[in-house]
Protein backbone atom coordinates (compact mmCIF):
# COMPACT_ATOMS: atom_id res chain seq x y z
CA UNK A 1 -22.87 -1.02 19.15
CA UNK A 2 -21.89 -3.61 16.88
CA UNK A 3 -19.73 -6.32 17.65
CA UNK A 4 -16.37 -6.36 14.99
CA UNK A 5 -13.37 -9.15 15.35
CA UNK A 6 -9.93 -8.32 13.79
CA UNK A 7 -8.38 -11.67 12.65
CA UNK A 8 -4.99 -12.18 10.71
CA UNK A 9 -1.19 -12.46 10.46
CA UNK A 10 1.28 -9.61 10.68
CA UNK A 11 -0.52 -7.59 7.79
CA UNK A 12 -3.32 -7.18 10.06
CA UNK A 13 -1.04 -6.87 13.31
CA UNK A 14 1.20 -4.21 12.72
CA UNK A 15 4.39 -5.85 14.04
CA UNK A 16 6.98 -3.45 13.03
CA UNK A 17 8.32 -0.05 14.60
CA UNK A 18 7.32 1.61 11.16
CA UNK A 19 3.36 0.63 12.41
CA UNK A 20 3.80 1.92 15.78
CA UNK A 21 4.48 0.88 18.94
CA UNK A 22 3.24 -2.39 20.51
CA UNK A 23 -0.05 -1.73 22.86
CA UNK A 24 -0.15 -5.27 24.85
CA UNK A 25 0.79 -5.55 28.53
CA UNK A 26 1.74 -8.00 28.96
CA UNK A 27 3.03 -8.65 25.56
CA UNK A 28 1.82 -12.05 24.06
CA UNK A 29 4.23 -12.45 20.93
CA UNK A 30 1.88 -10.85 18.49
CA UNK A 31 3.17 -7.75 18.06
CA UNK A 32 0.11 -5.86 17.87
CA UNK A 33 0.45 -2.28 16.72
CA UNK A 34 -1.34 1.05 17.94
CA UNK A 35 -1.13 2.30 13.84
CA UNK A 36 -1.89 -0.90 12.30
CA UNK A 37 -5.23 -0.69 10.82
CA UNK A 38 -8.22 -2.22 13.11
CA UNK A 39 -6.47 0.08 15.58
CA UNK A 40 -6.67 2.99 13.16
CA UNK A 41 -10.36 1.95 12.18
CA UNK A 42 -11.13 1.88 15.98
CA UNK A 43 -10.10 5.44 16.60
CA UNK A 44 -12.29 6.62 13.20
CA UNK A 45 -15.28 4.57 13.69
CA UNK A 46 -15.62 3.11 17.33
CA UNK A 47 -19.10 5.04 17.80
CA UNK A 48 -20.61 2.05 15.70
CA UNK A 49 -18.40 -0.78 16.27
CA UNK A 50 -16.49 -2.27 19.47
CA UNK A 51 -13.76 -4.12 18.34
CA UNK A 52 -11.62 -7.32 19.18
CA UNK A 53 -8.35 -7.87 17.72
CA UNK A 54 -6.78 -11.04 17.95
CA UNK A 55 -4.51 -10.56 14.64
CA UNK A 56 -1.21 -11.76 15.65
CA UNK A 57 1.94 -11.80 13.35
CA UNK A 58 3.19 -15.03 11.77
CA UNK A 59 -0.40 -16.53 11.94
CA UNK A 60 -1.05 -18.76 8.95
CA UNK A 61 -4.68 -19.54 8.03
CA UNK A 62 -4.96 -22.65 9.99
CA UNK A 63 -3.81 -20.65 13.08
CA UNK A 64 -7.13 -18.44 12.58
CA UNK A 65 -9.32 -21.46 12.11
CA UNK A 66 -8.51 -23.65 14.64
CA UNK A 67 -4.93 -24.36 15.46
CA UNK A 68 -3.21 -22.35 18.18
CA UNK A 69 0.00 -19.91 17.86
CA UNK A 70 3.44 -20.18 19.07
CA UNK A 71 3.75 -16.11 18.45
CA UNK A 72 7.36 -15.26 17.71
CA UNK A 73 7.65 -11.63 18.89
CA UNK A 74 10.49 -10.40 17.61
CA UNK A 75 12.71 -13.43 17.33
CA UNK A 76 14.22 -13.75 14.25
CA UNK A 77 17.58 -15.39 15.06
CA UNK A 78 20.29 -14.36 13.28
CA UNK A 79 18.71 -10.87 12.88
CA UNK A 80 17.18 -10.40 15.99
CA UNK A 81 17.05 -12.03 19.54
CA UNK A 82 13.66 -11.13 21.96
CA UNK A 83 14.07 -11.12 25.44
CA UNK A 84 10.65 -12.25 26.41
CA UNK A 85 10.76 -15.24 23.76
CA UNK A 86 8.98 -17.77 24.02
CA UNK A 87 5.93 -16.83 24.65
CA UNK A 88 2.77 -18.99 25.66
CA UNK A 89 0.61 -20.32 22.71
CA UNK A 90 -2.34 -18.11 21.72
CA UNK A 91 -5.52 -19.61 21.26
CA UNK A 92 -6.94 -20.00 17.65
CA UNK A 93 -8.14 -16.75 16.48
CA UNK A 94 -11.66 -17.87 15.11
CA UNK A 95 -12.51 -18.24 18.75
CA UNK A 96 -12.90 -14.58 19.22
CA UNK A 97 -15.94 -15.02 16.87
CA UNK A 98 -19.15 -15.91 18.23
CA UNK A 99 -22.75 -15.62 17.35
CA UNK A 100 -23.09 -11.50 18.39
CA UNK A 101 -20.81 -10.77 15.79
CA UNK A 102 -21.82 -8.39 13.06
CA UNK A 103 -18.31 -7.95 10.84
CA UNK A 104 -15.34 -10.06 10.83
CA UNK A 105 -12.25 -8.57 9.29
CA UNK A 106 -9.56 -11.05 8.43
CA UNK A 107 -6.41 -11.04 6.62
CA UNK A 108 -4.19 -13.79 6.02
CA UNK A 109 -2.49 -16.30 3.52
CA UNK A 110 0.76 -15.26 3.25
CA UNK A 111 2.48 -17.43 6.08
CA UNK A 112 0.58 -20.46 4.40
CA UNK A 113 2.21 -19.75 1.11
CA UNK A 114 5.58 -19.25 2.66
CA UNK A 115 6.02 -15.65 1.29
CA UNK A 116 9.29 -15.09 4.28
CA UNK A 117 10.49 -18.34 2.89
CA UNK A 118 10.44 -16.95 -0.46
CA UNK A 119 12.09 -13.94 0.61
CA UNK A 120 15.12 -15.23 2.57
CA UNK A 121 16.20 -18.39 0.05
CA UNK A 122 15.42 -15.44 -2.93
CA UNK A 123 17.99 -13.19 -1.00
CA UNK A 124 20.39 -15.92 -0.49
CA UNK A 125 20.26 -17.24 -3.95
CA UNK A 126 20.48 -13.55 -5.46
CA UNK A 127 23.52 -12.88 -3.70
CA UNK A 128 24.87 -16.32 -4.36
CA UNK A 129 24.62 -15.47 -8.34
CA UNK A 130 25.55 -11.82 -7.99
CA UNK A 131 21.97 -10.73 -8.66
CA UNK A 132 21.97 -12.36 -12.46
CA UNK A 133 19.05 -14.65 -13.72
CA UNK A 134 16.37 -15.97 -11.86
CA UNK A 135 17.89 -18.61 -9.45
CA UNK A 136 14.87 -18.06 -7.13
CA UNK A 137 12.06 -19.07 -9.26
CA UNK A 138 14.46 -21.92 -10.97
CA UNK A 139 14.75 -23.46 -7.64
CA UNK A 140 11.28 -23.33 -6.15
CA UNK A 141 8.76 -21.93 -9.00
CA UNK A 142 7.43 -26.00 -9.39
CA UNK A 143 6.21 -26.14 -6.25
CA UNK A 144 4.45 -22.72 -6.41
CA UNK A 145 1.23 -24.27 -7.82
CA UNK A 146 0.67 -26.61 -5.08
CA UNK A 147 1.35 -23.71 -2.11
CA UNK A 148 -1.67 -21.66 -3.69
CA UNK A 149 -3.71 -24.75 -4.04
CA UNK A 150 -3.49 -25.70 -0.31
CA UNK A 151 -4.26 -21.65 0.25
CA UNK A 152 -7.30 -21.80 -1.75
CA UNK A 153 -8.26 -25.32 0.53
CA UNK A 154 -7.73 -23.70 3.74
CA UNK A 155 -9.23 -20.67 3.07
CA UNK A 156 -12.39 -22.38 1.94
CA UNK A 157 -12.55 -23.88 4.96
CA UNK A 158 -11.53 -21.21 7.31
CA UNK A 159 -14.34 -19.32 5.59
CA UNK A 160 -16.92 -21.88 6.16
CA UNK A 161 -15.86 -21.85 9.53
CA UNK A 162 -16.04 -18.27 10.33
CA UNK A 163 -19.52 -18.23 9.19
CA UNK A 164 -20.86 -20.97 11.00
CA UNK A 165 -19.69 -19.56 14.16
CA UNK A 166 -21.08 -15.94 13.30
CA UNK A 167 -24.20 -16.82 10.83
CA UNK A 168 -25.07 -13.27 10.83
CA UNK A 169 -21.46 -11.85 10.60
CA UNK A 170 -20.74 -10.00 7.12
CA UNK A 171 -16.98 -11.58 6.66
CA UNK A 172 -14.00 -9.40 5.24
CA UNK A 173 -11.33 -10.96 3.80
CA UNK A 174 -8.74 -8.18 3.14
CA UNK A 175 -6.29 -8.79 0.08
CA UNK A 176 -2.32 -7.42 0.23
CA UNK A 177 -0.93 -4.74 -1.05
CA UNK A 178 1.27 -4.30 -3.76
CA UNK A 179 5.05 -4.99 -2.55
CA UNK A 180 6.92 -5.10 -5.39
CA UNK A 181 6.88 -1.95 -8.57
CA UNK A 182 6.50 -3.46 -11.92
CA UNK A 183 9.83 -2.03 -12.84
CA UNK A 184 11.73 -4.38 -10.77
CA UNK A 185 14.82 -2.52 -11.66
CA UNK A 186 14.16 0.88 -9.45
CA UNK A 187 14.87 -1.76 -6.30
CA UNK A 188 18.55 -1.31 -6.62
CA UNK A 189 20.04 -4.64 -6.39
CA UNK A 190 21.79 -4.92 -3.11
CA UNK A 191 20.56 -2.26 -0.89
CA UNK A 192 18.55 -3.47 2.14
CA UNK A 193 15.97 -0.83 2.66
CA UNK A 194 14.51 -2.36 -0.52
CA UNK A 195 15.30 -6.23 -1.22
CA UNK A 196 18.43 -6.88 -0.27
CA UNK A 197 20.01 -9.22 -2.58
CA UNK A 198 17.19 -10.58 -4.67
CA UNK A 199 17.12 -10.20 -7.81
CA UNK A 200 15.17 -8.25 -10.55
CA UNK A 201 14.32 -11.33 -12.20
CA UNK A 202 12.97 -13.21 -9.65
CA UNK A 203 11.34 -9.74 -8.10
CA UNK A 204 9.63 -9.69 -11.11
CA UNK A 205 8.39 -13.71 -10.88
CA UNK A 206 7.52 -13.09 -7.14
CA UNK A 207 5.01 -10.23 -8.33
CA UNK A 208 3.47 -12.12 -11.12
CA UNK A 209 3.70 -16.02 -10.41
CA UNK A 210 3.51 -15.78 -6.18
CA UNK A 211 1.85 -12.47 -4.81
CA UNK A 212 -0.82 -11.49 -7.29
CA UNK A 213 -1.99 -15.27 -7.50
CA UNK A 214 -2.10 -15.29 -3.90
CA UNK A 215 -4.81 -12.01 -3.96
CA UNK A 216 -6.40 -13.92 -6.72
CA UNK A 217 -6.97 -17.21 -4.62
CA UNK A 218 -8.21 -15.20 -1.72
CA UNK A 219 -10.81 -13.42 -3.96
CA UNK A 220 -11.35 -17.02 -5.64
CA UNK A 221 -12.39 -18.10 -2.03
CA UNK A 222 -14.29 -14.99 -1.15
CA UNK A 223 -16.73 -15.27 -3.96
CA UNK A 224 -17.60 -18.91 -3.39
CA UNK A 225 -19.49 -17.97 0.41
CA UNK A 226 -22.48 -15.60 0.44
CA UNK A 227 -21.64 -13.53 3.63
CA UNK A 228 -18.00 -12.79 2.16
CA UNK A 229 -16.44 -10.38 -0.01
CA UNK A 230 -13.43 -9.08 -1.22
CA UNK A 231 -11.36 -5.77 -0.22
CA UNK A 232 -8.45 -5.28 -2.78
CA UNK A 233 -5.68 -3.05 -1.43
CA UNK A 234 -3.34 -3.76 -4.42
CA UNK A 235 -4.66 -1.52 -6.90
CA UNK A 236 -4.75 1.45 -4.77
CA UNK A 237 -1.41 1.13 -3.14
CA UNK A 238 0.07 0.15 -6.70
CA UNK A 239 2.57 3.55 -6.75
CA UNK A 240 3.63 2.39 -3.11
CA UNK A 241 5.61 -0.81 -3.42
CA UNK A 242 8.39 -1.18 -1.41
CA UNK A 243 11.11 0.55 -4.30
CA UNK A 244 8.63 3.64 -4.90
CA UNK A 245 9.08 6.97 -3.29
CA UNK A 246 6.41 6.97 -0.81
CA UNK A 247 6.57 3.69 0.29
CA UNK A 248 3.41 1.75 2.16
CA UNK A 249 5.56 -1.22 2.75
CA UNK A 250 9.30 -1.67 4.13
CA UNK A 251 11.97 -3.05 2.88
CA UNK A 252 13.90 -5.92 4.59
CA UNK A 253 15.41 -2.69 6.69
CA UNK A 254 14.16 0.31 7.58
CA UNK A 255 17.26 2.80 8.42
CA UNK A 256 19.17 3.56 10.59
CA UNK A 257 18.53 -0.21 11.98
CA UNK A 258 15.00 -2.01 12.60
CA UNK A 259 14.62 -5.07 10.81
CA UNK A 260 10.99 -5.05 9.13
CA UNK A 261 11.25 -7.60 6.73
CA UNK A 262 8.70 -6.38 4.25
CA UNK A 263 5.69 -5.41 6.23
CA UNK A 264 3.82 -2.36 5.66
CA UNK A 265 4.57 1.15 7.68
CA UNK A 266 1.85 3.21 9.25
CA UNK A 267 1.14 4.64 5.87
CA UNK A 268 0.08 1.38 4.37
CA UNK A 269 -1.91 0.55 7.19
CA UNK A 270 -3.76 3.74 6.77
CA UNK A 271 -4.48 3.15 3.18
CA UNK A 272 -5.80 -0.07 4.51
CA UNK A 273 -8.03 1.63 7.21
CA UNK A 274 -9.82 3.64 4.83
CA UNK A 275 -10.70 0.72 1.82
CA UNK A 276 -11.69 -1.76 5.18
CA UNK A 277 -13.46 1.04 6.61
CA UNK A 278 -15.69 1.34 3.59
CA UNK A 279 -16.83 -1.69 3.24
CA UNK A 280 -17.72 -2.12 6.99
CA UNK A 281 -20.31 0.73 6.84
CA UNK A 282 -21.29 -0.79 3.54
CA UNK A 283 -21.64 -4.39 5.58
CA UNK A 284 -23.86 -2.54 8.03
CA UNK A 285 -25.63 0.32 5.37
């Protein structure tokens, strides 16, 4: 049996109803999901691999390397309020890995760059111009360049720290999906199951200046370590942003009334499952 750690933020944990239903008793904040993918890879391919999964949402990169978590559960005050919040701090995820393990999936980044900070001051700006222009990337586009520079440090280093602690570990590092359509326009201004109140201008700079240069510093880092590679998810879920018909990823809503705040649904985690479960049997093939 072959030892396999899950590491990463929400993307990895599930978090939302729409990845089904929380598995931990007691819960520890991180919102671990029973569809989110290392539990879907589990159920496919846990004849060959025994897995631990200490992906927790909110984690930033730093939080998988070596700083602990303050998970957040379900507290997003105004939206929502969780009962059991606070929770105790979570150890830093990298110490799950050790030097038995044979595959170490990980995905994260997004919390570093501040993608939920782009998404609520985008929202608030959007509706404070009526969804017109670009008042999004006018206010915070300058400091863009610096947020995917400090990904690309931390990364490196998380990377170099993953492998030292599991020399013979193939490592992972699982990109995002596509969120947003290239026609901007079919997210209908306004409505919450899509964007809310950001606008198609700044949707559009969000896909091209913030989340495909984030996938592109990940595989950036990836490609500098030897026991690392790259699994894209983007291209394949590219007619499954959050505006398309069959959506992989929720909106800021999913009706009648859970707040999901752009994470992806069981469907994207599936599509995940199978391009993660590929390259695991190619790590051990």
């Amino acid at each position: 049996m072959r030892q396999w750690v899950a590491l990463g933020d929400s993307y990895t944990a599930g978090v939302i109803p729409a990845a089904g239903n929380a598995f931990e008793i007691p819960r520890d904040g991180c919102e671990r999901t029973d569809r989110s993918y290392p539990q879907v890879i589990d159920r496919d391919l846990g004849s060959l691999f025994e897995l631990t999964n200490v992906s927790c949402g909110a984690a930033t990169i730093e939080n998988v390397t070596d700083t602990p978590q303050n998970p957040i559960g379900r507290h997003l005050p105004p939206f929502s309020d969780d009962p059991d919040y606070p929770f105790p701090a979570v150890p830093a995820q990298s110490g799950a890995v050790g030097a038995d393990t044979d595959v170490i999936t990980v995905g994260v980044g997004g919390n570093s760059l501040g993608f939920a900070e782009f998404l609520t001051k985008c929202a608030q700006l959007g509706g404070e111009n009526d969804g017109k222009g670009t008042p999004c990337k006018d206010s915070l586009a300058a400091g863009v360049p610096d947020r995917l520079k400090k990904v690309r440090h931390e990364y490196d280093r998380m990377l170099a720290v993953l492998h030292e602690r599991a020399p013979k570990a193939k490592i992972l590092a699982v990109g995002y999906p596509t969120i947003i359509p290239r026609d901007a326009s079919k997210c209908g201004y306004g409505d919450l199951a899509k964007f809310g109140t950001i606008t198609p201008g700044d949707l559009e700079w969000l896909r091209k200046d913030v989340l495909e240069p984030l996938n592109k510093a990940i595989d950036d880092s990836t490609g500098t370590q030897d026991a690392a590679s790259f699994v894209d998810l983007y291209t394949s879920s590219r007619d499954h942003s959050v505006c398309d018909d069959t959506k992989w990823v929720e909106g800021f809503v999913t009706l009648p009334d859970q707040l999901s705040f752009v994470h992806p649904n069981a469907l994207g985690h599936r599509n995940a499952a199978d391009h993660v479960e590929e390259a695991m049997l190619n790590a051990i093939g």
